[in-house]
PDB file of N, CA and C in Angstrom:
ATOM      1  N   UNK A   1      16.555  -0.312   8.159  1.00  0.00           N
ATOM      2  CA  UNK A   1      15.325   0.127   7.545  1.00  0.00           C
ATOM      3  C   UNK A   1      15.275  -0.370   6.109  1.00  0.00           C
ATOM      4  N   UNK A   2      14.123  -0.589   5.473  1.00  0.00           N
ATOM      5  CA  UNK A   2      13.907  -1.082   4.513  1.00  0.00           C
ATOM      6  C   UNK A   2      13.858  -0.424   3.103  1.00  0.00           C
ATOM      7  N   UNK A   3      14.765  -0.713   2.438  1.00  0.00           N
ATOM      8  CA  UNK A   3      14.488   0.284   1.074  1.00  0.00           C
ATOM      9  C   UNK A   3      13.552   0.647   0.424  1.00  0.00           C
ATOM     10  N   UNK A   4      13.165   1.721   0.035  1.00  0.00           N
ATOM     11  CA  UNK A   4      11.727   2.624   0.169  1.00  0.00           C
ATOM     12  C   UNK A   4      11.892   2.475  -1.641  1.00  0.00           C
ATOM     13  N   UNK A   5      10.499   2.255  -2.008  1.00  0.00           N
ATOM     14  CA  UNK A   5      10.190   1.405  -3.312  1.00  0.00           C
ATOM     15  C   UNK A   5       9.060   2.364  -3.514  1.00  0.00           C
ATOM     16  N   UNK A   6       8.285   1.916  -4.783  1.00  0.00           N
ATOM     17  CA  UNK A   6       7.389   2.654  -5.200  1.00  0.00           C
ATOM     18  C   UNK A   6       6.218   2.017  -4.853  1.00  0.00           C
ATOM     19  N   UNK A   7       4.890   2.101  -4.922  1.00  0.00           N
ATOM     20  CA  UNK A   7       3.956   1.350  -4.562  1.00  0.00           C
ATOM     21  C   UNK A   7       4.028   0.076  -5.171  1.00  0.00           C
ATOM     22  N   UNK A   8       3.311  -0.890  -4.429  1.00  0.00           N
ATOM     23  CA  UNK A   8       3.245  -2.358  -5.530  1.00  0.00           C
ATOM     24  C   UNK A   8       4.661  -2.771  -6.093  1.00  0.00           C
ATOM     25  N   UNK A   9       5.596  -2.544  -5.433  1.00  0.00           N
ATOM     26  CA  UNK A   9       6.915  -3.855  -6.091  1.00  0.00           C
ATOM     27  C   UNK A   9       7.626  -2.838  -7.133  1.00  0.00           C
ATOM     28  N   UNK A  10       7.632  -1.731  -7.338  1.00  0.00           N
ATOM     29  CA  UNK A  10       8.002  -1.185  -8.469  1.00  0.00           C
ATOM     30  C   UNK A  10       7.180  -0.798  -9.532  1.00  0.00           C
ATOM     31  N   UNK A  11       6.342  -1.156  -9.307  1.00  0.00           N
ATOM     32  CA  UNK A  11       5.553  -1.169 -10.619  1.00  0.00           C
ATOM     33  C   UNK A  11       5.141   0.384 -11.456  1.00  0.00           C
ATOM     34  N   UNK A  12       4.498   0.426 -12.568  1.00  0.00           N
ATOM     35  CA  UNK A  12       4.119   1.769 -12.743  1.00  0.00           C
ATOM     36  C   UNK A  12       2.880   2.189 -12.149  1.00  0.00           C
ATOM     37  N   UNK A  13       2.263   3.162 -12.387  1.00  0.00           N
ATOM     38  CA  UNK A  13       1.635   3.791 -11.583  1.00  0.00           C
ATOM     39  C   UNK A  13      -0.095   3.249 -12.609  1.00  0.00           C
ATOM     40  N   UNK A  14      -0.386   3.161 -13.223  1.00  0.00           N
ATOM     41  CA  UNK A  14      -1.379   2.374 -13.785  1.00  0.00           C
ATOM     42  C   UNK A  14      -1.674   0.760 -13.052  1.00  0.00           C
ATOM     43  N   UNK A  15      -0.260   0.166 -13.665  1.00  0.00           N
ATOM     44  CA  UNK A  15      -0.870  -1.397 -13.125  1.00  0.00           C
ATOM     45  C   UNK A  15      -0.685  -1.150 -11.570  1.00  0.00           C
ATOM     46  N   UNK A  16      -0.487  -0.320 -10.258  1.00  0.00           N
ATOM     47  CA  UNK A  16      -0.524  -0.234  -9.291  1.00  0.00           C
ATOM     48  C   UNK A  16      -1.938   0.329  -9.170  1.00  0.00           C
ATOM     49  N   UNK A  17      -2.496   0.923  -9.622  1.00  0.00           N
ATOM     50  CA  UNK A  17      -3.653   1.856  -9.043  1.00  0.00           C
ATOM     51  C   UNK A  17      -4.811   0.154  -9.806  1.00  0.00           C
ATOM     52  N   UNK A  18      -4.749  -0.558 -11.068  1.00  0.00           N
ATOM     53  CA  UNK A  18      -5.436  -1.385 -10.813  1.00  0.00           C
ATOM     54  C   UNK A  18      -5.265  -2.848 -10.163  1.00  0.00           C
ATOM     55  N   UNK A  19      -4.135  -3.467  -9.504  1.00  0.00           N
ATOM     56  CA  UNK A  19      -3.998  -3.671  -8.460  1.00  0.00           C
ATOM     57  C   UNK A  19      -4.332  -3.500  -6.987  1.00  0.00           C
ATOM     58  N   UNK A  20      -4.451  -2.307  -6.990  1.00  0.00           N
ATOM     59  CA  UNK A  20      -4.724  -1.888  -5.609  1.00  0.00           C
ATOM     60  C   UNK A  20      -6.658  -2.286  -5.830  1.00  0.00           C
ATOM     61  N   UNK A  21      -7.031  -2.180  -6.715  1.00  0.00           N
ATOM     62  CA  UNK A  21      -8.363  -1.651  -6.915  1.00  0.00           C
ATOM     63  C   UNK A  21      -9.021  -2.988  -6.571  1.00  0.00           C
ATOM     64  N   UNK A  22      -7.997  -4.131  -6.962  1.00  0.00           N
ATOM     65  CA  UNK A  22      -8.800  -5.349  -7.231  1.00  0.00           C
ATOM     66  C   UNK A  22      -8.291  -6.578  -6.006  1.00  0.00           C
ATOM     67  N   UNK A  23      -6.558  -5.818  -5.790  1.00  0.00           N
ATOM     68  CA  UNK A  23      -6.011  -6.731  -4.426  1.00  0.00           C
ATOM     69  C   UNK A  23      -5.757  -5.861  -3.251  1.00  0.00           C
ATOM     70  N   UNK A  24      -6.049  -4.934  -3.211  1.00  0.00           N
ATOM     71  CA  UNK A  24      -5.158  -3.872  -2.446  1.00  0.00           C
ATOM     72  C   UNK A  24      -5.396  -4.277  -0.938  1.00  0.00           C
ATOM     73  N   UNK A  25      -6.266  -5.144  -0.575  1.00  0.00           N
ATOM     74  CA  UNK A  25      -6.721  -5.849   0.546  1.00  0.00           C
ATOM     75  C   UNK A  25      -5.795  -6.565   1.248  1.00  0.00           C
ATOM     76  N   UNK A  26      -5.114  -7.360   0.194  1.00  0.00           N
ATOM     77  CA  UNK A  26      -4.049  -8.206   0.582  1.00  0.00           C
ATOM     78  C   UNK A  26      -2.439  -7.739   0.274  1.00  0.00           C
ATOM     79  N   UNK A  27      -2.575  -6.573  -0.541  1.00  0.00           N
ATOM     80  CA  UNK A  27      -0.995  -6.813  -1.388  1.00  0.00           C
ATOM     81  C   UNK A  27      -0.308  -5.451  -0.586  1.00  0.00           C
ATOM     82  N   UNK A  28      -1.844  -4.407   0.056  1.00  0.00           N
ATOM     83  CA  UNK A  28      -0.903  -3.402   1.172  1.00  0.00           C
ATOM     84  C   UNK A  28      -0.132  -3.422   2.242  1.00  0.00           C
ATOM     85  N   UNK A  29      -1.045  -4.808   2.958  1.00  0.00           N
ATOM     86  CA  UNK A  29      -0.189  -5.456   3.914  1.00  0.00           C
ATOM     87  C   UNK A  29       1.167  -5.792   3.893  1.00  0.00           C
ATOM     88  N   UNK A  30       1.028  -6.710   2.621  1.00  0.00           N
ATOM     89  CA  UNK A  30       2.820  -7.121   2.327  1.00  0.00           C
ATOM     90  C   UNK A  30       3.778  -5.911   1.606  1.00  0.00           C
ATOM     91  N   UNK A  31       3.584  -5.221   0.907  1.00  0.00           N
ATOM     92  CA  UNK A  31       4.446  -3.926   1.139  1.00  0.00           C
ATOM     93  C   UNK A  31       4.612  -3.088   2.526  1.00  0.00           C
ATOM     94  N   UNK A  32       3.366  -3.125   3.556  1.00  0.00           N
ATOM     95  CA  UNK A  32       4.141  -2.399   4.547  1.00  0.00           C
ATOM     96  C   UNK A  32       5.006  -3.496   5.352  1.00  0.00           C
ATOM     97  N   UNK A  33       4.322  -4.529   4.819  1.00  0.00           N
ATOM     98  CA  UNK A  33       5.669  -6.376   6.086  1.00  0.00           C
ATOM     99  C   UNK A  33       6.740  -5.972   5.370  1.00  0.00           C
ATOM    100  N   UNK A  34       7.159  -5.813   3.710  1.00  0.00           N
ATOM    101  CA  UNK A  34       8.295  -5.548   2.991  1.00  0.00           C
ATOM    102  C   UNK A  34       9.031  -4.341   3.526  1.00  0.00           C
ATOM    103  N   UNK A  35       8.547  -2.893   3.981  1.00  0.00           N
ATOM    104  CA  UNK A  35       8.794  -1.867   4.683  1.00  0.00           C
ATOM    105  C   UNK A  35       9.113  -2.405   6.478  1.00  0.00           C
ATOM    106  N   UNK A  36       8.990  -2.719   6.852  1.00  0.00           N
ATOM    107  CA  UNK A  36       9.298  -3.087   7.990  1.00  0.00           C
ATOM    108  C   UNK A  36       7.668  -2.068   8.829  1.00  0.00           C
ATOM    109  N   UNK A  37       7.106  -1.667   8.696  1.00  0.00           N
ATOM    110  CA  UNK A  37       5.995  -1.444   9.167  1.00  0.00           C
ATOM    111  C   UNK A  37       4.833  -2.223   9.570  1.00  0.00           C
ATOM    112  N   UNK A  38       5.197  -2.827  10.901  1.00  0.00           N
ATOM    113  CA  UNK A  38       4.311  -4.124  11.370  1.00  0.00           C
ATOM    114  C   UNK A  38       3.125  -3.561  11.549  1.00  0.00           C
ATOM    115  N   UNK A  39       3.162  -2.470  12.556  1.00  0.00           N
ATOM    116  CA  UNK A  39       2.050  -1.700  13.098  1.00  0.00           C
ATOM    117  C   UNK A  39       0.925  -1.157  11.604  1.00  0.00           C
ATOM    118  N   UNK A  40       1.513  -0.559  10.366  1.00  0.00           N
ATOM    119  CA  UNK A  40       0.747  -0.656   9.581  1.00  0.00           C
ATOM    120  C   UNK A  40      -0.244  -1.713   8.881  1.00  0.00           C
ATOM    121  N   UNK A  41       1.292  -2.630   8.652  1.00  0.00           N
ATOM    122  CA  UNK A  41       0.769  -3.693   8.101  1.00  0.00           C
ATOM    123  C   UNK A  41      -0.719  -4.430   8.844  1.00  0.00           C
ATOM    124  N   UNK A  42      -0.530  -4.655  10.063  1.00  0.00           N
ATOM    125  CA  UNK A  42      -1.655  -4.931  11.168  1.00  0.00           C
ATOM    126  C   UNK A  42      -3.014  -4.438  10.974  1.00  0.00           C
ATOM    127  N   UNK A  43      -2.731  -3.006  10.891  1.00  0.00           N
ATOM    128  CA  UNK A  43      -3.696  -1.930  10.887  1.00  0.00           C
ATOM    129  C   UNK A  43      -4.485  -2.231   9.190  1.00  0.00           C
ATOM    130  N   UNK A  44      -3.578  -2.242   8.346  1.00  0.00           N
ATOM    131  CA  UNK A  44      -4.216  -2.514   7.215  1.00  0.00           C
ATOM    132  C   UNK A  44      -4.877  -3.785   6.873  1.00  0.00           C
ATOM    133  N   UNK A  45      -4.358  -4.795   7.472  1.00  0.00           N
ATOM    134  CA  UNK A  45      -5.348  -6.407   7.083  1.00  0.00           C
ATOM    135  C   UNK A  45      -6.565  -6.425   7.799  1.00  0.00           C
ATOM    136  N   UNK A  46      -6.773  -5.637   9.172  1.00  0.00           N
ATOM    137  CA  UNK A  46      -7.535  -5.855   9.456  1.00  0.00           C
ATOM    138  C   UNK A  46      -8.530  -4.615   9.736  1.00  0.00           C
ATOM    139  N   UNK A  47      -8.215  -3.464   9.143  1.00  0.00           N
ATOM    140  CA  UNK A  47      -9.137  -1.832   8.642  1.00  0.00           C
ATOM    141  C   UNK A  47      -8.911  -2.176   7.250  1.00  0.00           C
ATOM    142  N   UNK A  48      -9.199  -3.195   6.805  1.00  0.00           N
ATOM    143  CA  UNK A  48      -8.897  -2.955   5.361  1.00  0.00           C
ATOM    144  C   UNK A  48      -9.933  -1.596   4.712  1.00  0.00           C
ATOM    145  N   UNK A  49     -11.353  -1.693   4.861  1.00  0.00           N
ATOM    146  CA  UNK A  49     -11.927  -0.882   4.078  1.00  0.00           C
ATOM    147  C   UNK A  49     -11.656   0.520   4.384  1.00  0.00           C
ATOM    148  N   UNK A  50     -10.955   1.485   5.550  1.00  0.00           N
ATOM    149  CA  UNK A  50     -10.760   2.411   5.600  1.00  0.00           C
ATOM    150  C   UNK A  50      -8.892   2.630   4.854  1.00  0.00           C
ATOM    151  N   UNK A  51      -8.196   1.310   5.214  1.00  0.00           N
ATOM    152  CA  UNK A  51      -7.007   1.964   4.269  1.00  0.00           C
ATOM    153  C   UNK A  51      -7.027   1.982   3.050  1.00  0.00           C
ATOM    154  N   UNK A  52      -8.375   0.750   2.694  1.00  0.00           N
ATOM    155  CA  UNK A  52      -8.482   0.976   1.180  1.00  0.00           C
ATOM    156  C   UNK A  52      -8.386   2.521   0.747  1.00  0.00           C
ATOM    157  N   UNK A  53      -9.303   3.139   0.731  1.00  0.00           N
ATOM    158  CA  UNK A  53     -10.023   4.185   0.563  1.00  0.00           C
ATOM    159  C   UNK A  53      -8.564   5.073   0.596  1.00  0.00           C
ATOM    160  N   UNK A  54      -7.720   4.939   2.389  1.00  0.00           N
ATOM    161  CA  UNK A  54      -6.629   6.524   2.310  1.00  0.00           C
ATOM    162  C   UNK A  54      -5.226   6.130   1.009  1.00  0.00           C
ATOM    163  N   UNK A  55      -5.348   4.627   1.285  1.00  0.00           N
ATOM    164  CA  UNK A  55      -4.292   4.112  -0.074  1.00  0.00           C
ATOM    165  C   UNK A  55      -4.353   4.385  -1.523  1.00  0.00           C
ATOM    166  N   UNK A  56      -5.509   4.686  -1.899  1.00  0.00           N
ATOM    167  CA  UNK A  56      -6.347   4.684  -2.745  1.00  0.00           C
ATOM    168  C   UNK A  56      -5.928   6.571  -3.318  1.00  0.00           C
ATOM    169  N   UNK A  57      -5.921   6.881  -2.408  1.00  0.00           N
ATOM    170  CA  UNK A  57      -5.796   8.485  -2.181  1.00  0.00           C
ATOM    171  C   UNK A  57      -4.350   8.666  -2.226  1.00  0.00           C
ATOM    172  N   UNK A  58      -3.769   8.036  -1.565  1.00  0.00           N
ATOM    173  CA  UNK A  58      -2.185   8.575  -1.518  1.00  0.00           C
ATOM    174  C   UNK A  58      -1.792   7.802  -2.890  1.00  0.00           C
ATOM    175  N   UNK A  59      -2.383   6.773  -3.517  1.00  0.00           N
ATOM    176  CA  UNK A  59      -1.556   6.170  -4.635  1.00  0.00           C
ATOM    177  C   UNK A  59      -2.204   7.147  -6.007  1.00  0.00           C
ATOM    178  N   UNK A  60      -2.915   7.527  -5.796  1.00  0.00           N
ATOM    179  CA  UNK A  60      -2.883   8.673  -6.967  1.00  0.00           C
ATOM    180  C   UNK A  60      -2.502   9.755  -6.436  1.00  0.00           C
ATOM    181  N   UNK A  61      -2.640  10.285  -5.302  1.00  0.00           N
ATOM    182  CA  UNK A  61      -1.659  11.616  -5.557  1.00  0.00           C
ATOM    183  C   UNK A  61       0.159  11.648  -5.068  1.00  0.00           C
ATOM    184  N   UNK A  62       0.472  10.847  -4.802  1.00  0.00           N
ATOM    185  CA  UNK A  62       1.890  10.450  -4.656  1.00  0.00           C
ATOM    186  C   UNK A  62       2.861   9.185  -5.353  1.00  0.00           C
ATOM    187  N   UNK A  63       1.439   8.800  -5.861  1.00  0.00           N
ATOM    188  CA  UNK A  63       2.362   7.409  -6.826  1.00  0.00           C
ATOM    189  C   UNK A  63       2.545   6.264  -5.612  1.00  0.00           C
ATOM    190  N   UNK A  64       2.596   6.684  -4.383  1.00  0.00           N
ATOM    191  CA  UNK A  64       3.176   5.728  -3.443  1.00  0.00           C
ATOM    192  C   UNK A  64       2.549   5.318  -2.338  1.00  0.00           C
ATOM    193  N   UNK A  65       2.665   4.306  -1.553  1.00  0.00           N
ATOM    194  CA  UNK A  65       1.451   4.034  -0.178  1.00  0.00           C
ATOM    195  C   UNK A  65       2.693   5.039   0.803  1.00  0.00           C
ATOM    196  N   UNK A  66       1.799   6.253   1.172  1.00  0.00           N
ATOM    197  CA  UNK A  66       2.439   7.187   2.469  1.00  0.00           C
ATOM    198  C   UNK A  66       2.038   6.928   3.607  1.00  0.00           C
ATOM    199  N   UNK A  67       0.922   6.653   3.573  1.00  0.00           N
ATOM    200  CA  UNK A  67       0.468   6.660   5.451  1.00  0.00           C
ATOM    201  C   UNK A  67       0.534   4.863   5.929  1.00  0.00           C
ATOM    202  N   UNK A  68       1.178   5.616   6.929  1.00  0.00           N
ATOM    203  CA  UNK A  68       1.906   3.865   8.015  1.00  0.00           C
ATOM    204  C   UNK A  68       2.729   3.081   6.789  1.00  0.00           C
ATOM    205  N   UNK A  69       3.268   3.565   5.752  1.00  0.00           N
ATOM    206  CA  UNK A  69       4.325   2.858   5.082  1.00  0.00           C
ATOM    207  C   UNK A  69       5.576   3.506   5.127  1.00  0.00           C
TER     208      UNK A  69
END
């Protein structure tokens, strides 16, 4: 299993939340491929506008992508 990181590569919780805001389309995917979460990853490139939105939600109230990561 894959070592469990903070959202976005480490990053802090600012430049992650505007990241997400502006790539989060492309850059959720590869944190859940980095997590070993194919089935997310899947789910997210191609629902992008609904994981936007729950990512969006879990990265401010947990700091971290929770659901399917």
């Amino acid at each position: 299993m894959a070592k469990r990181q903070k959202a976005y590569f480490g990053l802090n919780f600012i430049v992650t939340l505007i990241l997400h805001i502006f790539l989060g389309w492309i850059l959720a995917p590869i944190v859940r491929i980095q997590r070993e979460q194919w089935l997310g990853a899947i789910l997210s490139f191609f629902g992008f506008f609904i994981f936007f939105w729950i990512d969006l939600v879990t990265i401010i109230m947990h700091k971290d992508l929770t659901v399917m990561a």
